[in-house]
PDB file of N, CA and C in Angstrom:
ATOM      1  N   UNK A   1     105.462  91.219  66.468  1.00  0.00           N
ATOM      2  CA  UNK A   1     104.963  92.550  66.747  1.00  0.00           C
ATOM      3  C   UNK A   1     105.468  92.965  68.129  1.00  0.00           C
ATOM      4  N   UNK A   2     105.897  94.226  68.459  1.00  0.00           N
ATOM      5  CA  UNK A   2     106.711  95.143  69.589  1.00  0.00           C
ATOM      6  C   UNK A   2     105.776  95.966  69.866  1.00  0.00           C
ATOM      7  N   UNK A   3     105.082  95.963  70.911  1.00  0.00           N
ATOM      8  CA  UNK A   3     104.216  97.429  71.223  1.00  0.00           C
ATOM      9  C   UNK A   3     104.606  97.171  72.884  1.00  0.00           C
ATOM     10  N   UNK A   4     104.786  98.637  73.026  1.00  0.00           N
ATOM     11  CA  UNK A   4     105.595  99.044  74.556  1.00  0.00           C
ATOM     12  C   UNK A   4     104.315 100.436  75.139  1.00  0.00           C
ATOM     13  N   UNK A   5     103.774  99.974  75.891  1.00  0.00           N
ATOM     14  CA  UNK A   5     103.114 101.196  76.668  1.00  0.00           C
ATOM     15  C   UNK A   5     103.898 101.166  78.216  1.00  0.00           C
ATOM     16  N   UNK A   6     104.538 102.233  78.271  1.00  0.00           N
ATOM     17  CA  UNK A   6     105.451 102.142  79.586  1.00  0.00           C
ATOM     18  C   UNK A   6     104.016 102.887  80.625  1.00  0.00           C
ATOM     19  N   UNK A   7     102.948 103.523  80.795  1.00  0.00           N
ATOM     20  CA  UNK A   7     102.294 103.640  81.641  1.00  0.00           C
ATOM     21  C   UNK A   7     100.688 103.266  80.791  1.00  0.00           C
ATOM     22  N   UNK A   8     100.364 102.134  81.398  1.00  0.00           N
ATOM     23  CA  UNK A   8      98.663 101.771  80.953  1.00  0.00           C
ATOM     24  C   UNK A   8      97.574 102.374  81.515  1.00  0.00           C
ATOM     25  N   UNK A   9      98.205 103.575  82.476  1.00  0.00           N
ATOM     26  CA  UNK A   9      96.996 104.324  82.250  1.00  0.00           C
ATOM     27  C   UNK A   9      96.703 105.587  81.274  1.00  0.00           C
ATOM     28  N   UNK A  10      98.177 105.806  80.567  1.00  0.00           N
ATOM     29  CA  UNK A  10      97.661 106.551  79.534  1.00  0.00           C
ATOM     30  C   UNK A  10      96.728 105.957  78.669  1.00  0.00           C
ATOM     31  N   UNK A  11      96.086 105.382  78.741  1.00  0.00           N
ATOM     32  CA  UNK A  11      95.258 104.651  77.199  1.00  0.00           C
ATOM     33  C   UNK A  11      94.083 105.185  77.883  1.00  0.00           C
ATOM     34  N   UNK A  12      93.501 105.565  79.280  1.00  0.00           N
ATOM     35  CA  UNK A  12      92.397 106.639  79.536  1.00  0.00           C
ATOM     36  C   UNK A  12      92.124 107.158  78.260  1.00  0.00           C
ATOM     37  N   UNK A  13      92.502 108.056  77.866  1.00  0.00           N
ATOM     38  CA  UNK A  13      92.203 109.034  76.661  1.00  0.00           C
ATOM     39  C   UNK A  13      91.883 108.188  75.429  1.00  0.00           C
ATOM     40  N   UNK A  14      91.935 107.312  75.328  1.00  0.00           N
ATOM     41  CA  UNK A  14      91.402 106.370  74.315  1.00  0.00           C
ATOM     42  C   UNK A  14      90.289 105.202  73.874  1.00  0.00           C
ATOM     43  N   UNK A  15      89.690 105.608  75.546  1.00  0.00           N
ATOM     44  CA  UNK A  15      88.515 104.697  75.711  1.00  0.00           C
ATOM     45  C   UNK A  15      88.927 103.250  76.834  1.00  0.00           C
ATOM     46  N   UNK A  16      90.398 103.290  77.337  1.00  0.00           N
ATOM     47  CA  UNK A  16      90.415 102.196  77.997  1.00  0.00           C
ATOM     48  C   UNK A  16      90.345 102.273  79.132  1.00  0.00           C
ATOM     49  N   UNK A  17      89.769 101.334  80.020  1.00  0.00           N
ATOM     50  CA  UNK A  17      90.100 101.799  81.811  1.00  0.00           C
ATOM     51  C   UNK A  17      91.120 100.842  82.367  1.00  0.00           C
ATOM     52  N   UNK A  18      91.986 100.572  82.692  1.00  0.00           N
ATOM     53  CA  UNK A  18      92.995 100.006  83.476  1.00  0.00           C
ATOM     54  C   UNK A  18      92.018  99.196  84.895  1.00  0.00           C
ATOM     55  N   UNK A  19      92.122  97.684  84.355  1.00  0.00           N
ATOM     56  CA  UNK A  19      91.009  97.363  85.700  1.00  0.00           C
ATOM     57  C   UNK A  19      92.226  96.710  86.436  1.00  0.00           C
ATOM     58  N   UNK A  20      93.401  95.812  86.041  1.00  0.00           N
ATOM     59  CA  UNK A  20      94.059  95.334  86.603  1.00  0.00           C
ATOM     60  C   UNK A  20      95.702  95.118  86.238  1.00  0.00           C
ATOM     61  N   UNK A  21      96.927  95.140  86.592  1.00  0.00           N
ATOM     62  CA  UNK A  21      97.894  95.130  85.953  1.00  0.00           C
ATOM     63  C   UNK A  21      99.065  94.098  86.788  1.00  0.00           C
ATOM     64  N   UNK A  22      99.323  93.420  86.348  1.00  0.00           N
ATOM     65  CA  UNK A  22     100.738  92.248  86.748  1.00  0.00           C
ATOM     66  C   UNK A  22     101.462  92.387  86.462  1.00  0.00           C
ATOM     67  N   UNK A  23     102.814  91.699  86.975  1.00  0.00           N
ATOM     68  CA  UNK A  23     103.776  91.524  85.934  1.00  0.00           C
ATOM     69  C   UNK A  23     103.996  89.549  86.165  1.00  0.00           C
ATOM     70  N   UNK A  24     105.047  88.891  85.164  1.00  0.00           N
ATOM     71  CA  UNK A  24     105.075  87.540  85.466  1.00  0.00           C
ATOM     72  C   UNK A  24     105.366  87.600  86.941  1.00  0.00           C
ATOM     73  N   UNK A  25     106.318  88.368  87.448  1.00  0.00           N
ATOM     74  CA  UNK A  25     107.186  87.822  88.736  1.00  0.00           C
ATOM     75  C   UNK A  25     106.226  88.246  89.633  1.00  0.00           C
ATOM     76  N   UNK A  26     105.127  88.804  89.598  1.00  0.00           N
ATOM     77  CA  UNK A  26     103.943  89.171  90.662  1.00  0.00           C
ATOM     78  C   UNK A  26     102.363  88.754  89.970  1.00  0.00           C
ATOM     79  N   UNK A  27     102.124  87.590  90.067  1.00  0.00           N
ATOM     80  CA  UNK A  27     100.983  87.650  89.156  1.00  0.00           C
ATOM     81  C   UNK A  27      99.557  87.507  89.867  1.00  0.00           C
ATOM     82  N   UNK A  28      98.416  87.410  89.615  1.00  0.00           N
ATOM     83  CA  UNK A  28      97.440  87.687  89.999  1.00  0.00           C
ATOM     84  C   UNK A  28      97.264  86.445  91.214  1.00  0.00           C
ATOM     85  N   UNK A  29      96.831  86.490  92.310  1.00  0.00           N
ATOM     86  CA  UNK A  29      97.058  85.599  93.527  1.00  0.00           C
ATOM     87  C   UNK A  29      96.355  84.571  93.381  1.00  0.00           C
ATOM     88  N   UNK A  30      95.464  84.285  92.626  1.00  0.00           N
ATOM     89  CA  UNK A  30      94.595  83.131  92.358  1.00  0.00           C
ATOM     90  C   UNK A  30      95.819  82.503  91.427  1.00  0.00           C
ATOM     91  N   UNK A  31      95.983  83.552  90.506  1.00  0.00           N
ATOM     92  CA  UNK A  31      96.928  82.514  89.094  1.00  0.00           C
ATOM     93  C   UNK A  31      98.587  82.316  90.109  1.00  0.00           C
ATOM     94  N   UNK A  32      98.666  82.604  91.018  1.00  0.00           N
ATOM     95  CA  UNK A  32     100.134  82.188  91.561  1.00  0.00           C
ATOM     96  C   UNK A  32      99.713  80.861  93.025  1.00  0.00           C
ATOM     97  N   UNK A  33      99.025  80.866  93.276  1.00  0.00           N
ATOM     98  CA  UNK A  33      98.186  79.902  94.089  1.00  0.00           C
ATOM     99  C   UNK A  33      98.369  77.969  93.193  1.00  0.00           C
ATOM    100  N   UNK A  34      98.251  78.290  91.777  1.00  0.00           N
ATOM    101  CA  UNK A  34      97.745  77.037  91.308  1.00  0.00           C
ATOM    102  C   UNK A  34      99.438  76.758  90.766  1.00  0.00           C
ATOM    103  N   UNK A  35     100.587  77.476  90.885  1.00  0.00           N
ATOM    104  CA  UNK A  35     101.721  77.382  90.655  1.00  0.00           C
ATOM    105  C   UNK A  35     102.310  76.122  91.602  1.00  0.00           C
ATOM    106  N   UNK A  36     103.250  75.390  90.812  1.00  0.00           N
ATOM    107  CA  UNK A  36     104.073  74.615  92.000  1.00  0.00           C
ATOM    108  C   UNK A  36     104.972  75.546  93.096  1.00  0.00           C
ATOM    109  N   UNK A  37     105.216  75.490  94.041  1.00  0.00           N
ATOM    110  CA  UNK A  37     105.822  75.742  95.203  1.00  0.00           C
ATOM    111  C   UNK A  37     107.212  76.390  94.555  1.00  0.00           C
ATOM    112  N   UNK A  38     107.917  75.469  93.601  1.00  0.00           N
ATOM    113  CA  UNK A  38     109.156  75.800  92.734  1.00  0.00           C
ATOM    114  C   UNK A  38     109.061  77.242  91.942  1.00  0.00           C
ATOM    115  N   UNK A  39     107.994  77.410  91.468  1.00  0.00           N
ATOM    116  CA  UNK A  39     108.030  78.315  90.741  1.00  0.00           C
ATOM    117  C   UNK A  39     107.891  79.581  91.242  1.00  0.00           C
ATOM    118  N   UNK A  40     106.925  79.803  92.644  1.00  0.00           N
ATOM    119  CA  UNK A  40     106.510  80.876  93.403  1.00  0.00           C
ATOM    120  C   UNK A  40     107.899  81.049  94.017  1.00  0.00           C
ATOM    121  N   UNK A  41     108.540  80.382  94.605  1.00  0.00           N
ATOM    122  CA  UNK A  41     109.736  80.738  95.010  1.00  0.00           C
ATOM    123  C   UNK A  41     111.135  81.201  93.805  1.00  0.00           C
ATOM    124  N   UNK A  42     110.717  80.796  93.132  1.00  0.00           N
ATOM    125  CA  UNK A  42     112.068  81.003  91.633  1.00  0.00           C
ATOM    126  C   UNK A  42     111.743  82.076  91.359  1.00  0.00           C
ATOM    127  N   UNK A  43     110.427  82.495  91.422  1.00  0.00           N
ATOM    128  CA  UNK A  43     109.941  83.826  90.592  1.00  0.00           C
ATOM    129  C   UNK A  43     110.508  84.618  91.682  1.00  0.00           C
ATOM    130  N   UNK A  44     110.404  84.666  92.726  1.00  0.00           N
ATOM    131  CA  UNK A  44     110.637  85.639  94.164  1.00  0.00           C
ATOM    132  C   UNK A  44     112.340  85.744  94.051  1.00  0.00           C
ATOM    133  N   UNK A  45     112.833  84.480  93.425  1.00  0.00           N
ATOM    134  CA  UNK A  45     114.377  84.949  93.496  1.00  0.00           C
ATOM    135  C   UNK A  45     114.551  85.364  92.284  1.00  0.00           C
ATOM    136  N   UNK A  46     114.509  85.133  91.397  1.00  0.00           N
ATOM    137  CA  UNK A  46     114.643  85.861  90.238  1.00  0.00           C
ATOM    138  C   UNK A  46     114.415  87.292  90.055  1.00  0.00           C
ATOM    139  N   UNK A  47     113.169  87.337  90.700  1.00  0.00           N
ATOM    140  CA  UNK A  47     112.965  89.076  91.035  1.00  0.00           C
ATOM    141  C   UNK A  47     114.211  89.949  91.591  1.00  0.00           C
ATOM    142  N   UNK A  48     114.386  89.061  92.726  1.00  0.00           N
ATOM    143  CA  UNK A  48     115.619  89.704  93.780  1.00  0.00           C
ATOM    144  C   UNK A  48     116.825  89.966  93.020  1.00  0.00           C
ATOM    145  N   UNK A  49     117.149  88.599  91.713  1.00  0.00           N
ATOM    146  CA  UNK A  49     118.250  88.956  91.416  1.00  0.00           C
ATOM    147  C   UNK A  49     118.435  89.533  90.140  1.00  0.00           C
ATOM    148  N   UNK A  50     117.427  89.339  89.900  1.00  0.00           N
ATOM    149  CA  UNK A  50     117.253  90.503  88.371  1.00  0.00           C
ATOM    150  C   UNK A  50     115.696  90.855  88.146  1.00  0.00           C
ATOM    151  N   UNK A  51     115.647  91.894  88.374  1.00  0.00           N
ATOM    152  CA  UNK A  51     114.167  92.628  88.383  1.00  0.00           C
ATOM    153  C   UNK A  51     113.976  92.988  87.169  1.00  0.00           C
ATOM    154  N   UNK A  52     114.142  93.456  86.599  1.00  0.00           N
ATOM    155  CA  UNK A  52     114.145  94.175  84.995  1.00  0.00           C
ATOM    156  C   UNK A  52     113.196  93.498  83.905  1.00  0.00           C
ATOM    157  N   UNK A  53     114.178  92.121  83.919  1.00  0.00           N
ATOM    158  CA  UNK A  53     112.851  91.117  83.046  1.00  0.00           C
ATOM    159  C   UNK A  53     111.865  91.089  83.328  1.00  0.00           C
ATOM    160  N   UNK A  54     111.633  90.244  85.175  1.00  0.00           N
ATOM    161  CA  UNK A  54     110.234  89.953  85.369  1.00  0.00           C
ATOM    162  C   UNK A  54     109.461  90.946  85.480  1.00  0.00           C
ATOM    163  N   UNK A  55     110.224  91.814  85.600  1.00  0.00           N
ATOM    164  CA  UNK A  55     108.953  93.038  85.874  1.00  0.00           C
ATOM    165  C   UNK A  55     108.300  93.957  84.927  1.00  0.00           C
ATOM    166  N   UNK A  56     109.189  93.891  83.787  1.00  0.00           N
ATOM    167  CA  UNK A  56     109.024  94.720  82.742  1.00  0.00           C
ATOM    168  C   UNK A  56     107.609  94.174  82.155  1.00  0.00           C
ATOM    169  N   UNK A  57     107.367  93.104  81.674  1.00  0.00           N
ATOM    170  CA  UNK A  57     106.562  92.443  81.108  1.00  0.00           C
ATOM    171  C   UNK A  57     105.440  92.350  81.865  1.00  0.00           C
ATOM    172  N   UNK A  58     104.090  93.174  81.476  1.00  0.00           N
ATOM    173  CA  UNK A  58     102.892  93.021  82.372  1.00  0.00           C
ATOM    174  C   UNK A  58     102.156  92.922  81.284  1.00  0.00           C
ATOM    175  N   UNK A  59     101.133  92.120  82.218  1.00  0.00           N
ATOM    176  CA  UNK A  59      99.832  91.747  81.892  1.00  0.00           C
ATOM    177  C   UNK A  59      98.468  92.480  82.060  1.00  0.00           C
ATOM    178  N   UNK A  60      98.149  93.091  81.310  1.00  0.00           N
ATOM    179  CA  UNK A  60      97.237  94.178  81.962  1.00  0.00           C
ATOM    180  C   UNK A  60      95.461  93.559  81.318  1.00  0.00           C
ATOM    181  N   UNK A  61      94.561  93.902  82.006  1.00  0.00           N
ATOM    182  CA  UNK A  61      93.234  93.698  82.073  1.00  0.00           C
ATOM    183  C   UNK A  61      92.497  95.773  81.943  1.00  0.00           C
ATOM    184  N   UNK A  62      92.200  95.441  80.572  1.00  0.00           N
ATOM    185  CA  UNK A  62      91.604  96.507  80.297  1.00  0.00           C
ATOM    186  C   UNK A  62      89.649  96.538  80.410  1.00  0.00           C
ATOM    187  N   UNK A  63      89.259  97.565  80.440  1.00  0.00           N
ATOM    188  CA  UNK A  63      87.549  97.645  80.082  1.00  0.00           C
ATOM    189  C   UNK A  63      87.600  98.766  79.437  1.00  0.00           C
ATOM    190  N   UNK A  64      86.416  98.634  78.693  1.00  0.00           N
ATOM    191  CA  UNK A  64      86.329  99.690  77.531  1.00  0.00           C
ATOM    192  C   UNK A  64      85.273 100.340  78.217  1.00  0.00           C
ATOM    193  N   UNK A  65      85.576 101.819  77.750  1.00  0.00           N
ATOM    194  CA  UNK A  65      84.375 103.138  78.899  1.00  0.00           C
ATOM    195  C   UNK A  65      82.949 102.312  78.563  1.00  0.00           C
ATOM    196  N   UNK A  66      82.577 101.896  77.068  1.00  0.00           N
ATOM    197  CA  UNK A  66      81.158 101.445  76.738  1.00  0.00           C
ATOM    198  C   UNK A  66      80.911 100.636  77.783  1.00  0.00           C
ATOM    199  N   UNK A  67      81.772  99.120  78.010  1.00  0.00           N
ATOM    200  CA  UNK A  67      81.339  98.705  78.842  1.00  0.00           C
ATOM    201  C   UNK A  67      81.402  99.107  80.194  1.00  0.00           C
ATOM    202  N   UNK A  68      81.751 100.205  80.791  1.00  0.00           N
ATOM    203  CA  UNK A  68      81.499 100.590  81.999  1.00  0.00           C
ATOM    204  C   UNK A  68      80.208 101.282  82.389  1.00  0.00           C
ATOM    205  N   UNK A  69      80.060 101.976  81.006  1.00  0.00           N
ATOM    206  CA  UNK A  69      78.418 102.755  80.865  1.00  0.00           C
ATOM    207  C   UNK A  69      77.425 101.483  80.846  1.00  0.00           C
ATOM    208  N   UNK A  70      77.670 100.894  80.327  1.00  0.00           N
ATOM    209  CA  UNK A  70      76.656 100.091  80.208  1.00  0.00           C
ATOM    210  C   UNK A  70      75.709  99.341  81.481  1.00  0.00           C
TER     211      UNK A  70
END
């Protein structure tokens, strides 16, 4: 399955709220903390030398409006 949302905050209009968004080559600082040393640095060059991949691919953390009312 292929599903591409190029901006996650359009999904507003659908009930979602955008609480948080990554990509691999920038990931959440707790989850890049427990990384080996190798990898935080590979990801940082990899970025530099080709951005496109790592960045394209995010990880996003949604909430639904209910649970915000709630």
């Amino acid at each position: 399955m292929k599903w591409i949302c190029e901006d996650p905050n359009s999904l507003e209009d659908r009930g979602l709220h955008l609480v948080e968004s990554w990509t691999y080559a920038s990931p959440q600082p707790t989850v890049a903390q427990q990384w080996p040393m190798r990898y935080r640095v590979g990801m940082r060059l990899l970025r530099a030398i080709l951005p496109a991949p790592v960045e394209t691919y995010k990880l996003n953390l949604f909430e639904t409006v209910r649970a915000r009312n709630a």
